[in-house]
N, C-alpha and C. Protein backbone atom coordinates (compact mmCIF):
# COMPACT_ATOMS: atom_id res chain seq x y z
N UNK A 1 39.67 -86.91 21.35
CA UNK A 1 38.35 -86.66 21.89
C UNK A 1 38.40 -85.54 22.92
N UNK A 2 39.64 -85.70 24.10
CA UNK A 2 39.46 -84.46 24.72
C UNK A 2 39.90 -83.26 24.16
N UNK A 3 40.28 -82.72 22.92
CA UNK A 3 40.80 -81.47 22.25
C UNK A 3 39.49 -81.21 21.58
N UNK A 4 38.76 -82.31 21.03
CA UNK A 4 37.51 -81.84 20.75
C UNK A 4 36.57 -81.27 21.48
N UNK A 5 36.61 -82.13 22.72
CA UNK A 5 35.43 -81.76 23.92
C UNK A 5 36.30 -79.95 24.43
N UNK A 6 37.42 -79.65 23.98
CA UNK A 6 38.01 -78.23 24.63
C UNK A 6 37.69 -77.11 23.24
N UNK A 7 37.45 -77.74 22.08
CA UNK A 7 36.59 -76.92 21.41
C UNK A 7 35.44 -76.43 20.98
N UNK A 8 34.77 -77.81 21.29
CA UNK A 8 33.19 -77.57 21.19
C UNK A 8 32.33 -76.86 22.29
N UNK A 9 33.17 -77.18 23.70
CA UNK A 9 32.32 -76.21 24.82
C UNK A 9 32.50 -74.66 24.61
N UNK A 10 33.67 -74.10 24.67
CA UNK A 10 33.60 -73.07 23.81
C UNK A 10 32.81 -71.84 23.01
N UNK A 11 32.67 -73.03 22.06
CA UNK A 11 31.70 -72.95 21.03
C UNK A 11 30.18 -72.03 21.28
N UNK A 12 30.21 -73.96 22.20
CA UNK A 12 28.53 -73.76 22.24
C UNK A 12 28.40 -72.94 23.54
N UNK A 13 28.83 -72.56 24.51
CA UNK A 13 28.94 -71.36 25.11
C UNK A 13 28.85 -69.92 24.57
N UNK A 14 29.93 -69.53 23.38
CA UNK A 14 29.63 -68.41 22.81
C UNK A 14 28.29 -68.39 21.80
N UNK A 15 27.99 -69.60 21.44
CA UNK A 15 26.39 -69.44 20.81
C UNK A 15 25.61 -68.73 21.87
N UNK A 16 24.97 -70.00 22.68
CA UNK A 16 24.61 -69.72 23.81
C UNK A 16 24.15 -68.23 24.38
N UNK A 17 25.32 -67.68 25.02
CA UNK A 17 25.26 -66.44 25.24
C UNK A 17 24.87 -64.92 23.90
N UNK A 18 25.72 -65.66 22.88
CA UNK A 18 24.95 -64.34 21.25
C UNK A 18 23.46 -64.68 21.29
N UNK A 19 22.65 -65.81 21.89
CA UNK A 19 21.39 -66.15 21.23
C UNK A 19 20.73 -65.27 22.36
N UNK A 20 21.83 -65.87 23.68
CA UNK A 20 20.27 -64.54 24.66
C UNK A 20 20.72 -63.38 24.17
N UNK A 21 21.62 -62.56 24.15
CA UNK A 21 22.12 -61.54 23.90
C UNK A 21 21.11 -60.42 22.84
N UNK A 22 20.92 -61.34 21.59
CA UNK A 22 19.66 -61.20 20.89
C UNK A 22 18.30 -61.02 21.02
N UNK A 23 18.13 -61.70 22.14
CA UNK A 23 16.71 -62.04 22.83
C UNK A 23 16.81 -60.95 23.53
N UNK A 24 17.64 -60.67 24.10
CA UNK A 24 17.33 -59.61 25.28
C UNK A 24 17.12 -58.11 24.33
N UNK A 25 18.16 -58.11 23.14
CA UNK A 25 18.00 -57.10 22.22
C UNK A 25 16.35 -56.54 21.94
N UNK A 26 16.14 -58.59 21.11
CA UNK A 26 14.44 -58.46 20.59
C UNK A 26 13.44 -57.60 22.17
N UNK A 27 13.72 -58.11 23.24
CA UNK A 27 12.64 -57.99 23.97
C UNK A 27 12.54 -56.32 23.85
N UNK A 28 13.83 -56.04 24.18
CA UNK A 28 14.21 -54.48 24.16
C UNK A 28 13.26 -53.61 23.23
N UNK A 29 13.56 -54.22 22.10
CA UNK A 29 13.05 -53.47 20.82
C UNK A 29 11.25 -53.66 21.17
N UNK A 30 10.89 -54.47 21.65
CA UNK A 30 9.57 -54.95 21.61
C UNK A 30 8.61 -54.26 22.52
N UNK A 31 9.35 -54.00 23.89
CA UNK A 31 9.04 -52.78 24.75
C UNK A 31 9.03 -51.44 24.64
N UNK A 32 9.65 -51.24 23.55
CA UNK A 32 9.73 -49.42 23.18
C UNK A 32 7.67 -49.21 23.00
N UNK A 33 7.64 -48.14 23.90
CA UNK A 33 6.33 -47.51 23.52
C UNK A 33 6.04 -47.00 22.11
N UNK A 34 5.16 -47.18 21.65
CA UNK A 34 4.61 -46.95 20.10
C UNK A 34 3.09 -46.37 20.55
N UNK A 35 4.38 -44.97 19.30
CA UNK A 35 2.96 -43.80 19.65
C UNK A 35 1.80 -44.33 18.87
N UNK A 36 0.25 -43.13 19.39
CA UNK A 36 -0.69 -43.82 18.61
C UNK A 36 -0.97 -43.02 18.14
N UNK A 37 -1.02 -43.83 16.58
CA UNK A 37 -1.40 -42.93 15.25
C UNK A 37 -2.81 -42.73 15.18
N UNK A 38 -3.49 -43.98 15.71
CA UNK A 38 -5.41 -43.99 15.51
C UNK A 38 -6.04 -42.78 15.31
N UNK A 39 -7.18 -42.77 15.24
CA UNK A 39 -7.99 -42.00 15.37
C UNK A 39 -9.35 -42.37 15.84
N UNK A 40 -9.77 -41.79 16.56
CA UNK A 40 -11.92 -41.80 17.12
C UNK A 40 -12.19 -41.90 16.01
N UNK A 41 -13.40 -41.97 16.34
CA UNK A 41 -14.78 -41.21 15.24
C UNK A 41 -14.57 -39.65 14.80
N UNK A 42 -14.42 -39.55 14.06
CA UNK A 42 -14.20 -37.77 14.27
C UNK A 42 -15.56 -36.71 14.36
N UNK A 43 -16.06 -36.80 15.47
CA UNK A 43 -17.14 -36.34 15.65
C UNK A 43 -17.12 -34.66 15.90
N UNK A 44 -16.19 -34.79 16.33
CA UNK A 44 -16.15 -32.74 16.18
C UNK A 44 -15.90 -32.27 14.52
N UNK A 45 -15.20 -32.96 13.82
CA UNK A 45 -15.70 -32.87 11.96
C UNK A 45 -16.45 -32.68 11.81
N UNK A 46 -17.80 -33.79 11.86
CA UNK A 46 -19.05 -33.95 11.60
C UNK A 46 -19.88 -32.93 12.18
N UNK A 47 -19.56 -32.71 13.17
CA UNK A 47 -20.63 -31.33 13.70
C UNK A 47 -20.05 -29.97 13.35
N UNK A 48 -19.00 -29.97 13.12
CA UNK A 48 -18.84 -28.71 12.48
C UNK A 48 -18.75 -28.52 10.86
N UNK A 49 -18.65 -29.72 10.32
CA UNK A 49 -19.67 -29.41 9.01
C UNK A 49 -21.08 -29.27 9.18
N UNK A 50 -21.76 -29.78 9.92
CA UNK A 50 -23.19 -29.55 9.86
C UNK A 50 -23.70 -28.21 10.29
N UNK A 51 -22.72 -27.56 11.40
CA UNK A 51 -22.86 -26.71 11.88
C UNK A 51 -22.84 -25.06 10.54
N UNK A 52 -21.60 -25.80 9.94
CA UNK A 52 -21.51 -24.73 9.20
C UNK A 52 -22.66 -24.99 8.04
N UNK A 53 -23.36 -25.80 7.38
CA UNK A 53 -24.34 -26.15 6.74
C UNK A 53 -25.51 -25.44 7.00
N UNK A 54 -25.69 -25.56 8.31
CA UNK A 54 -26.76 -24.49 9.12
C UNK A 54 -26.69 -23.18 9.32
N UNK A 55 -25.29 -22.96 9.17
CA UNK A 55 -25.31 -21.33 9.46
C UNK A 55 -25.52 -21.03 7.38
N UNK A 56 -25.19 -21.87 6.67
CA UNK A 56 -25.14 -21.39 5.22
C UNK A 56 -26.01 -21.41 4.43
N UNK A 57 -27.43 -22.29 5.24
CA UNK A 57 -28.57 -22.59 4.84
C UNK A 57 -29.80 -21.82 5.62
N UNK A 58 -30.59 -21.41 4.95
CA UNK A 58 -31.74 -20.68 5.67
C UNK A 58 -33.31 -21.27 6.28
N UNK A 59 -32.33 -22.53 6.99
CA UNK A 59 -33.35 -23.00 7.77
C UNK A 59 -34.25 -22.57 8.55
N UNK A 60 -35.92 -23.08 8.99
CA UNK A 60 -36.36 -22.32 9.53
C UNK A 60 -35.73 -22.86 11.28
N UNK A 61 -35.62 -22.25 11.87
CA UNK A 61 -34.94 -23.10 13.36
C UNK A 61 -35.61 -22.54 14.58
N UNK A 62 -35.70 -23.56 15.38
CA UNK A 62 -37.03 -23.13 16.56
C UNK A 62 -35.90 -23.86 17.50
N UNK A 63 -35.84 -23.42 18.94
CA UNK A 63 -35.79 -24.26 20.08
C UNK A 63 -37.09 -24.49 21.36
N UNK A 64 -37.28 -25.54 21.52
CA UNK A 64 -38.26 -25.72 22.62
C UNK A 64 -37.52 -25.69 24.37
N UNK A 65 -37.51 -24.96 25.10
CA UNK A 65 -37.11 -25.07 26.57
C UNK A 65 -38.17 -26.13 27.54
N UNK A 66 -37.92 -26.59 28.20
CA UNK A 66 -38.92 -27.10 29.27
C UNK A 66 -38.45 -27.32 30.36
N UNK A 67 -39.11 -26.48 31.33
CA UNK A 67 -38.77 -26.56 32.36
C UNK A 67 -38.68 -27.29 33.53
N UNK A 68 -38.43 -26.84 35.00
CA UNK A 68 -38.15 -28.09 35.86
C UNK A 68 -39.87 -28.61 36.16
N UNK A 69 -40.50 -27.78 35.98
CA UNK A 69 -42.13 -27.42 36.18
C UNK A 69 -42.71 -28.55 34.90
N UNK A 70 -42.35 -28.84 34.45
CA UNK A 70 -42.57 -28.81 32.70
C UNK A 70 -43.11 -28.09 31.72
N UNK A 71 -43.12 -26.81 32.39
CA UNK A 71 -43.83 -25.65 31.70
C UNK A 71 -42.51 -25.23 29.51
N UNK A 72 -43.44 -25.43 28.75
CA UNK A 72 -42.45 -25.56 27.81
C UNK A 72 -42.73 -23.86 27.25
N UNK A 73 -41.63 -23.77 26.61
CA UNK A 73 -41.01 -22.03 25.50
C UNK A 73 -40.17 -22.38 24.79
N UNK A 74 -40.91 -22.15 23.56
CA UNK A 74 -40.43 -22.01 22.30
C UNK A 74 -40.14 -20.99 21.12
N UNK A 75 -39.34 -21.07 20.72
CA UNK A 75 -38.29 -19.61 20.18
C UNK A 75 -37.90 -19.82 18.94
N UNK A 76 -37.74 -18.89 17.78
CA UNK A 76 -37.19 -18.88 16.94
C UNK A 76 -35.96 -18.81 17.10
N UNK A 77 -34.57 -19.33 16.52
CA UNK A 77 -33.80 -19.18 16.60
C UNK A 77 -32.84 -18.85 15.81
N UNK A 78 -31.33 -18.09 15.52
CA UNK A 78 -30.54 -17.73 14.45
C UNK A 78 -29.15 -18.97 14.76
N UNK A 79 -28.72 -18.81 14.05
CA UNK A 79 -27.36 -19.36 13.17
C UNK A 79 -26.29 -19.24 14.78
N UNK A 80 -26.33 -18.05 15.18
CA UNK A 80 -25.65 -17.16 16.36
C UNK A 80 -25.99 -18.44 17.34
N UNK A 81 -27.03 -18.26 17.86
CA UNK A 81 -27.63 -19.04 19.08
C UNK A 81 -27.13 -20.62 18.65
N UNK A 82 -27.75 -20.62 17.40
CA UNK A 82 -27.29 -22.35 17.40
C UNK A 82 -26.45 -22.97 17.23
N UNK A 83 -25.23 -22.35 17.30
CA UNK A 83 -23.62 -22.41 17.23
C UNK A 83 -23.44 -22.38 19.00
N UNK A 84 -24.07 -21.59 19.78
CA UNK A 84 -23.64 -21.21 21.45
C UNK A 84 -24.46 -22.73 21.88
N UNK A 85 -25.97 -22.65 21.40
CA UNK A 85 -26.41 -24.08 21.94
C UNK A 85 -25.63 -25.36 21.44
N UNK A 86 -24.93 -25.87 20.22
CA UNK A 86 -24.29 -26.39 19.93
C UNK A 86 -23.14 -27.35 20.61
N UNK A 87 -22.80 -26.29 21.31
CA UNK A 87 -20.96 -26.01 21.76
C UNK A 87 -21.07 -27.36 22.95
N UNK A 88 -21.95 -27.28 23.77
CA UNK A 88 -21.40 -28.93 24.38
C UNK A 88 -20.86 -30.01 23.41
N UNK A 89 -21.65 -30.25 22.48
CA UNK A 89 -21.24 -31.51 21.40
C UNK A 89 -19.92 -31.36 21.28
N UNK A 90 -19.31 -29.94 20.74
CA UNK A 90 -17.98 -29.93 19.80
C UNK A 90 -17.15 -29.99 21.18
N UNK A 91 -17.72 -29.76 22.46
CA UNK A 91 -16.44 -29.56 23.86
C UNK A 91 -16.01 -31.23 23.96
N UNK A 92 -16.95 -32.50 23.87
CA UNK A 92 -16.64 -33.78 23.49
C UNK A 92 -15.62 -33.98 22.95
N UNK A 93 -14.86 -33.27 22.58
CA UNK A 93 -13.66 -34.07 20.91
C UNK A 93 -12.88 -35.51 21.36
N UNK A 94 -13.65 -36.15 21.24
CA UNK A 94 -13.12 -37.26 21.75
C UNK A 94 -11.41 -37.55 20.96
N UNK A 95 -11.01 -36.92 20.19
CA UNK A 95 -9.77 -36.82 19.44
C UNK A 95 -8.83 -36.00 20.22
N UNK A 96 -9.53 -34.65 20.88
CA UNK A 96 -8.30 -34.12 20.96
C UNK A 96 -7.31 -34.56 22.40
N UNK A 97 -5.93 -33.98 22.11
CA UNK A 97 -5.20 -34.37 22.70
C UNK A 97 -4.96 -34.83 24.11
N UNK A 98 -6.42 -33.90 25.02
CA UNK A 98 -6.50 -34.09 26.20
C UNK A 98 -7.43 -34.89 26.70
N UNK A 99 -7.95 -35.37 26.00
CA UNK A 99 -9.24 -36.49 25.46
C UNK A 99 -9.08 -37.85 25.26
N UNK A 100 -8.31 -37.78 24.39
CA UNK A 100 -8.19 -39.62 23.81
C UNK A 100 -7.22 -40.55 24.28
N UNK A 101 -6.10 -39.73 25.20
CA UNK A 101 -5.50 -41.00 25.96
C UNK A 101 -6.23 -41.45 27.13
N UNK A 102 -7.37 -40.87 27.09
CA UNK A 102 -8.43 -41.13 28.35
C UNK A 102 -9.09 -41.72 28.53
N UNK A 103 -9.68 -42.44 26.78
CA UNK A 103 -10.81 -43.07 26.52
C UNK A 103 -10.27 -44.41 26.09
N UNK A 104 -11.15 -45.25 26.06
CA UNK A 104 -11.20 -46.54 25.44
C UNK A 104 -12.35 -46.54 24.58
N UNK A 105 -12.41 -46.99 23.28
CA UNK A 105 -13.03 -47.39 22.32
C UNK A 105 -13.29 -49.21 22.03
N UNK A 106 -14.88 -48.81 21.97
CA UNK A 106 -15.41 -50.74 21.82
C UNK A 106 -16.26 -50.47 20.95
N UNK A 107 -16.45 -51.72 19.95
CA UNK A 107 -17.11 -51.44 18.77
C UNK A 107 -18.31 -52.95 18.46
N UNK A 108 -19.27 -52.41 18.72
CA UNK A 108 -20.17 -53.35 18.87
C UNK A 108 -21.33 -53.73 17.17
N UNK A 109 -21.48 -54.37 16.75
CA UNK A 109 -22.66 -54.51 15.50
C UNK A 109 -24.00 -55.10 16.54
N UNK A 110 -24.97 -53.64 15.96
CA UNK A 110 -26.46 -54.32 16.65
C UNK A 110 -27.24 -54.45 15.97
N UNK A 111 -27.41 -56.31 15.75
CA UNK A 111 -28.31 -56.41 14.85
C UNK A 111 -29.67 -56.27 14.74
N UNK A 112 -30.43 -56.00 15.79
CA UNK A 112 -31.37 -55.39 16.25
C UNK A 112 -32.17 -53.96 15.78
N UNK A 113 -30.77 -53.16 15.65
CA UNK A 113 -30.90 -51.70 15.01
C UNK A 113 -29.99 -51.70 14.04
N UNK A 114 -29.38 -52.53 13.17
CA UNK A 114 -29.12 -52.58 11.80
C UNK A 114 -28.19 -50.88 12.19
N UNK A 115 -27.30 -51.32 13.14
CA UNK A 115 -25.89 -50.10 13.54
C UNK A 115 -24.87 -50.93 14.23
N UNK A 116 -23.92 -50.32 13.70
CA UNK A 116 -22.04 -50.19 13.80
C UNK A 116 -22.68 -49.15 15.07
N UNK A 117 -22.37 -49.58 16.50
CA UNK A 117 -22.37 -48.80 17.89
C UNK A 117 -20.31 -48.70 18.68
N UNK A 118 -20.15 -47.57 18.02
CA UNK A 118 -18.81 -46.94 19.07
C UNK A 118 -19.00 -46.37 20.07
N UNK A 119 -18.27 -47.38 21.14
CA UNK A 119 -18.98 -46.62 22.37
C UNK A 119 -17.50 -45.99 23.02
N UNK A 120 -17.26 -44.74 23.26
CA UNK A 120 -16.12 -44.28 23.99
C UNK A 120 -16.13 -44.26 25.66
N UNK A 121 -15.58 -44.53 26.50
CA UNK A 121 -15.92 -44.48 28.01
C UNK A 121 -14.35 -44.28 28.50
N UNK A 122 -14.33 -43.69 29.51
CA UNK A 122 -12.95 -43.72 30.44
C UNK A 122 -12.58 -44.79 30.48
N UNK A 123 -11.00 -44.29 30.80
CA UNK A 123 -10.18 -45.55 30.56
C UNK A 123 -10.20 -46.24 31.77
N UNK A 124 -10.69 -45.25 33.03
CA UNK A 124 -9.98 -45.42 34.24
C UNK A 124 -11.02 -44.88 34.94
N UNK A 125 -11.65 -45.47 36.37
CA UNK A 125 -12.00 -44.54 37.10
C UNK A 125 -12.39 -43.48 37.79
N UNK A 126 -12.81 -42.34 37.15
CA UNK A 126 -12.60 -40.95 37.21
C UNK A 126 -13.53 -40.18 37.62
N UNK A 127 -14.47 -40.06 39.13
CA UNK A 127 -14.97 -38.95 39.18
C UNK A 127 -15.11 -37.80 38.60
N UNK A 128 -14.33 -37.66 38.50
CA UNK A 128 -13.47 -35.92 38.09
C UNK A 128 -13.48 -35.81 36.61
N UNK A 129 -13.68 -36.87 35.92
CA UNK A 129 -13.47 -36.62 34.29
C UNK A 129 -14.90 -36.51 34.21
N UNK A 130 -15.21 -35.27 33.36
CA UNK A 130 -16.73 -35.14 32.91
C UNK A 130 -17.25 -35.69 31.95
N UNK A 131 -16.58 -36.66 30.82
CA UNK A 131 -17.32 -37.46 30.23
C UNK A 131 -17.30 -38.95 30.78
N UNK A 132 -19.20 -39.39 30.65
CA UNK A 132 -19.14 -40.61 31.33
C UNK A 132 -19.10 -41.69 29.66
N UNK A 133 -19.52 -41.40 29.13
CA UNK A 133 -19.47 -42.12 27.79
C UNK A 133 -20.04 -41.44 26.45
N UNK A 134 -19.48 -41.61 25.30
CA UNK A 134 -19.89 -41.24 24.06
C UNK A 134 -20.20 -42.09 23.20
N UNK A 135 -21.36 -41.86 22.42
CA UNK A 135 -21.90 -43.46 21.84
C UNK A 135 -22.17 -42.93 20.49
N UNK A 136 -21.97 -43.99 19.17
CA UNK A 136 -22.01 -42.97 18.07
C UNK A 136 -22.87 -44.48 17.44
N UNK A 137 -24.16 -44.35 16.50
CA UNK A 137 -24.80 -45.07 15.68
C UNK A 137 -24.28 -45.29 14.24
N UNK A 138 -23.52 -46.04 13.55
CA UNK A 138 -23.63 -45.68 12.29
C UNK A 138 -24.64 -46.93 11.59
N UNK A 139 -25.01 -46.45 10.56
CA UNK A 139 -25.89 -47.44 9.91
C UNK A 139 -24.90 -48.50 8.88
N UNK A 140 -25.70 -49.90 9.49
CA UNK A 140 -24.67 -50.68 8.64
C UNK A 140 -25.00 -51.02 7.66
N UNK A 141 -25.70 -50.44 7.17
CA UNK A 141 -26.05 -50.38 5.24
C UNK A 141 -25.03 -49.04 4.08
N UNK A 142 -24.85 -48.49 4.83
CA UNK A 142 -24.34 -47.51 3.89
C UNK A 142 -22.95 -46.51 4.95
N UNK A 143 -23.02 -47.19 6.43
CA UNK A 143 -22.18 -46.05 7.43
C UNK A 143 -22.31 -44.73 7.55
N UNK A 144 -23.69 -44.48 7.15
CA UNK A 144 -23.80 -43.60 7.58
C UNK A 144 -24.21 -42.85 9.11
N UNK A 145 -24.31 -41.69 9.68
CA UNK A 145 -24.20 -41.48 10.73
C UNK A 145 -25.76 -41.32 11.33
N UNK A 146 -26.54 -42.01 12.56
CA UNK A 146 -27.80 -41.90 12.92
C UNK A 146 -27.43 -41.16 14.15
N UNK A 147 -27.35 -41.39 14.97
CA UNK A 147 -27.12 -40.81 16.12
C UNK A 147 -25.95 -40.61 16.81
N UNK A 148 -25.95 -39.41 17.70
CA UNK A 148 -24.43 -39.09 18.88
C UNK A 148 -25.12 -38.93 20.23
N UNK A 149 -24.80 -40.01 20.84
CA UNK A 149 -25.19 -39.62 22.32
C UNK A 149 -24.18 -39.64 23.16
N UNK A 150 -24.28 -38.40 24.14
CA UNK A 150 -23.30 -38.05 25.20
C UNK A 150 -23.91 -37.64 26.16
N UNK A 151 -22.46 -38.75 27.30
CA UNK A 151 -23.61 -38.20 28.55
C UNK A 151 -22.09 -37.65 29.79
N UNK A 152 -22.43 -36.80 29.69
CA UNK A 152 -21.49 -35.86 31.04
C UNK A 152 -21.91 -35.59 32.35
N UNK A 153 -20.98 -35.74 33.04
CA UNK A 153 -21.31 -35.17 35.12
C UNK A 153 -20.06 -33.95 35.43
N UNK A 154 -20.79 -33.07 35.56
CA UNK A 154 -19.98 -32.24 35.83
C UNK A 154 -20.25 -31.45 36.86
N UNK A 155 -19.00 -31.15 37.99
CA UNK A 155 -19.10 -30.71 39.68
C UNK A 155 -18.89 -28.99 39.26
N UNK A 156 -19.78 -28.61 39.80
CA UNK A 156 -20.01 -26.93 40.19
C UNK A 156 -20.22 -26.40 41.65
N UNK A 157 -19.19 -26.50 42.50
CA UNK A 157 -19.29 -25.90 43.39
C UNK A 157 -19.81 -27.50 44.66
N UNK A 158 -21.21 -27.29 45.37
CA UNK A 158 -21.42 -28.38 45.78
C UNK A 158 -22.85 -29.02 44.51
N UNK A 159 -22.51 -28.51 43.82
CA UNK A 159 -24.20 -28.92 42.52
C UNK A 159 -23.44 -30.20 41.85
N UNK A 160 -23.86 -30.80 41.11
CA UNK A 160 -23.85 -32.71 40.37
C UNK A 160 -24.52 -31.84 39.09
N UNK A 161 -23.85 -31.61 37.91
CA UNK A 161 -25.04 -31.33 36.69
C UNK A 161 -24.82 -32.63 35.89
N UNK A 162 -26.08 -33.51 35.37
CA UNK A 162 -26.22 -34.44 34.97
C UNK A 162 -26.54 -34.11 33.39
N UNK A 163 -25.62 -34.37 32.37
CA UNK A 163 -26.14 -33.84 30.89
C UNK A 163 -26.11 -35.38 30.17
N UNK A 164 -27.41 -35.19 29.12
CA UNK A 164 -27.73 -36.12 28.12
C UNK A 164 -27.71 -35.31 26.92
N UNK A 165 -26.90 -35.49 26.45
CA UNK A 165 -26.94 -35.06 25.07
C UNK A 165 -27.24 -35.98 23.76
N UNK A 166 -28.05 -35.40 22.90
CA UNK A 166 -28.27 -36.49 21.99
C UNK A 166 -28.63 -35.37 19.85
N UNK A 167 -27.45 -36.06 19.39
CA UNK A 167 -27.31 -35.04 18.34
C UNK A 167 -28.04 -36.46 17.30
N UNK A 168 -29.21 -36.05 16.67
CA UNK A 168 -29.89 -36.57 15.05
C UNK A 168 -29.48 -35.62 14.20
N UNK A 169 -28.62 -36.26 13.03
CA UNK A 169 -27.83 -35.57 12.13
C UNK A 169 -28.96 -34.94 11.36
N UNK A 170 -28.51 -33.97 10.53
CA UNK A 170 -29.37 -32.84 10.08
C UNK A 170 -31.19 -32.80 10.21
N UNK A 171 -30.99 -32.53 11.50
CA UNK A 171 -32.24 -32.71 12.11
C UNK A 171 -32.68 -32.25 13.50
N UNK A 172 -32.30 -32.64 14.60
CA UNK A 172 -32.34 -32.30 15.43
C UNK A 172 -31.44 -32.37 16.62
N UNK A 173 -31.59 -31.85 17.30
CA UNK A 173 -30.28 -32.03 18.97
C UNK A 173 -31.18 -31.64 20.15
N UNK A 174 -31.06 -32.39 21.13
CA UNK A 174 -31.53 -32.30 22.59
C UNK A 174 -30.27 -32.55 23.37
N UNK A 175 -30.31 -31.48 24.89
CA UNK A 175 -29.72 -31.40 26.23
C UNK A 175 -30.98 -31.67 26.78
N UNK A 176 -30.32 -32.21 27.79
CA UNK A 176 -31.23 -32.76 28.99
C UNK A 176 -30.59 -32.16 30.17
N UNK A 177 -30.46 -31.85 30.99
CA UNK A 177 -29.84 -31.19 32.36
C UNK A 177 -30.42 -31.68 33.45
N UNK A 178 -29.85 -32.24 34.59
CA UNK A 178 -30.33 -32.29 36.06
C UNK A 178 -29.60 -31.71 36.59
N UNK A 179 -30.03 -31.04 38.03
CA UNK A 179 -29.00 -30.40 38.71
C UNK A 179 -29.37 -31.16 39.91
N UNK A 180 -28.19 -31.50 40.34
CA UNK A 180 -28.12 -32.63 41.99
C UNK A 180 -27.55 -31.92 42.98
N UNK A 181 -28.20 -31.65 44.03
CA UNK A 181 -27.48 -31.54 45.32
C UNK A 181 -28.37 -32.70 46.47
N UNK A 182 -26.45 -33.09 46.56
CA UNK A 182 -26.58 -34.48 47.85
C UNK A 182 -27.65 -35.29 47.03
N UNK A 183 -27.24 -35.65 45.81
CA UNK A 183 -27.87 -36.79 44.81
C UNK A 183 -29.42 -36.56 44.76
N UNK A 184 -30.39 -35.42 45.43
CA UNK A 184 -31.71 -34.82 45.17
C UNK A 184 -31.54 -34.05 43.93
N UNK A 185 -32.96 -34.42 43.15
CA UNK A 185 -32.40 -33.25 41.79
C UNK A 185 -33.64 -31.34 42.28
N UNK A 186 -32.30 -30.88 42.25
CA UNK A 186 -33.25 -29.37 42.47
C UNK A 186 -33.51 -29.03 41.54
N UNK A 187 -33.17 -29.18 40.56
CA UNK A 187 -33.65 -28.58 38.87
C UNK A 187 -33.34 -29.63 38.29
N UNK A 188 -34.24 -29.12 36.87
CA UNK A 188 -33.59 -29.89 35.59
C UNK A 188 -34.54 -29.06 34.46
N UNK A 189 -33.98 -29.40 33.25
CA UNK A 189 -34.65 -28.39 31.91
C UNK A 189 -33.86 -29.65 30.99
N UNK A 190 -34.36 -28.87 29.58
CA UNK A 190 -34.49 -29.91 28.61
C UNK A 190 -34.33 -29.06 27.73
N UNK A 191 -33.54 -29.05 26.38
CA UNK A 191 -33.68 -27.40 25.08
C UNK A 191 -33.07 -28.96 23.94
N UNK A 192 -34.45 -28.53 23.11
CA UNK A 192 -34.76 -29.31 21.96
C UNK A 192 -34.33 -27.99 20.39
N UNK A 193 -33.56 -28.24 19.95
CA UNK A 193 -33.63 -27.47 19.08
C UNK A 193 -33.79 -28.34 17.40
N UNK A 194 -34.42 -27.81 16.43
CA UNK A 194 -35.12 -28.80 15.10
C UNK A 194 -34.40 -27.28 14.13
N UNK A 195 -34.36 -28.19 13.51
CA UNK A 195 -33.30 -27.27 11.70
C UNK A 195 -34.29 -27.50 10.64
N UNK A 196 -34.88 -29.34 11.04
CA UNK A 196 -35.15 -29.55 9.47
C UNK A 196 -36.74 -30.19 10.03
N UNK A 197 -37.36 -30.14 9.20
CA UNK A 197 -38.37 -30.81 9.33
C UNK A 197 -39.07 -31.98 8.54
């Protein structure tokens, strides 16, 4: 009995120790960071197919301005211009590289508006980051795309510019602008631009 009891401790000692040994391996392996393959919404795609749709199609295209007054002007517009008015949407890429480790993605069904709602927002805290959230509609009958709304704060000097952006797929796009100093708005304008009617 005692030659047994001098082999079995042994034993179960060297188990013992191989089993954490393993464990500590597994945990090891389990902690390695894992890159992310995901992807957003790919919303800079989508607007730059549409974009290019518009420059390839001979829509008639108007923008409406309105001012801080609410005095409104309205303009014919080219392909040129509506690629420059455009360009906030595509500066969004919620994909690219300097972008998406920033954001968090939540994905809501509203049954209310019969839409799949992705809403993108900082991950973290951030004054300083100029997007406050990106919100994308898809329809949950077919996924297709209804609306892109984005809303940005961005610091110029001592000015607060407050942007609402809101893109209706082949159809229309509105900016909204406030300009804040010391949280008073000294300006604001509004540029509605329509493709399709």
């Amino acid at each position: 009995m005692k030659y047994l009891l001098f082999i079995l401790v042994p034993i179960a000692v060297t188990v013992c120790c191989s089993g954490c040994h393993s464990n500590q391996q597994k945990a090891a392996t389990t902690t390695q960071p894992v890159k992310d393959t995901g992807t957003y919404f790919p919303i800079k795609e989508i607007l730059t197919e549409e974009i290019n749709d518009v420059n390839s199609t001979p829509y008639f295209m108007y923008k409406i301005e309105t001012n801080n007054a609410g005095k409104k002007d309205s303009s014919v517009i080219y392909a040129k211009e509506f690629e420059h008015l455009a360009q906030p949407f595509l500066d969004a890429d919620i994909n690219s590289p300097a972008l998406k480790p920033l954001l968090n993605e939540s994905v809501f069904h509203d049954l209310s508006t019969n839409s799949y709602s992705f809403t993108y927002a900082p991950a973290a805290q951030d004054d300083t980051f100029p997007i406050k959230s990106v919100i994308i509609l898809l329809n949950d009958a077919n996924n297709k795309l209804k609306n892109i709304f984005i809303h940005k704060i961005l610091h110029r000097a001592d000015t607060t510019i407050d942007e609402a952006l809101h893109w209706k797929p082949t159809n229309y796009f509105t900016i909204n602008k406030e300009y804040l100093l010391k949280d008073s708005v000294i300006n604001k304008n509004k540029i509605f631009v329509n493709w399709k009617h």
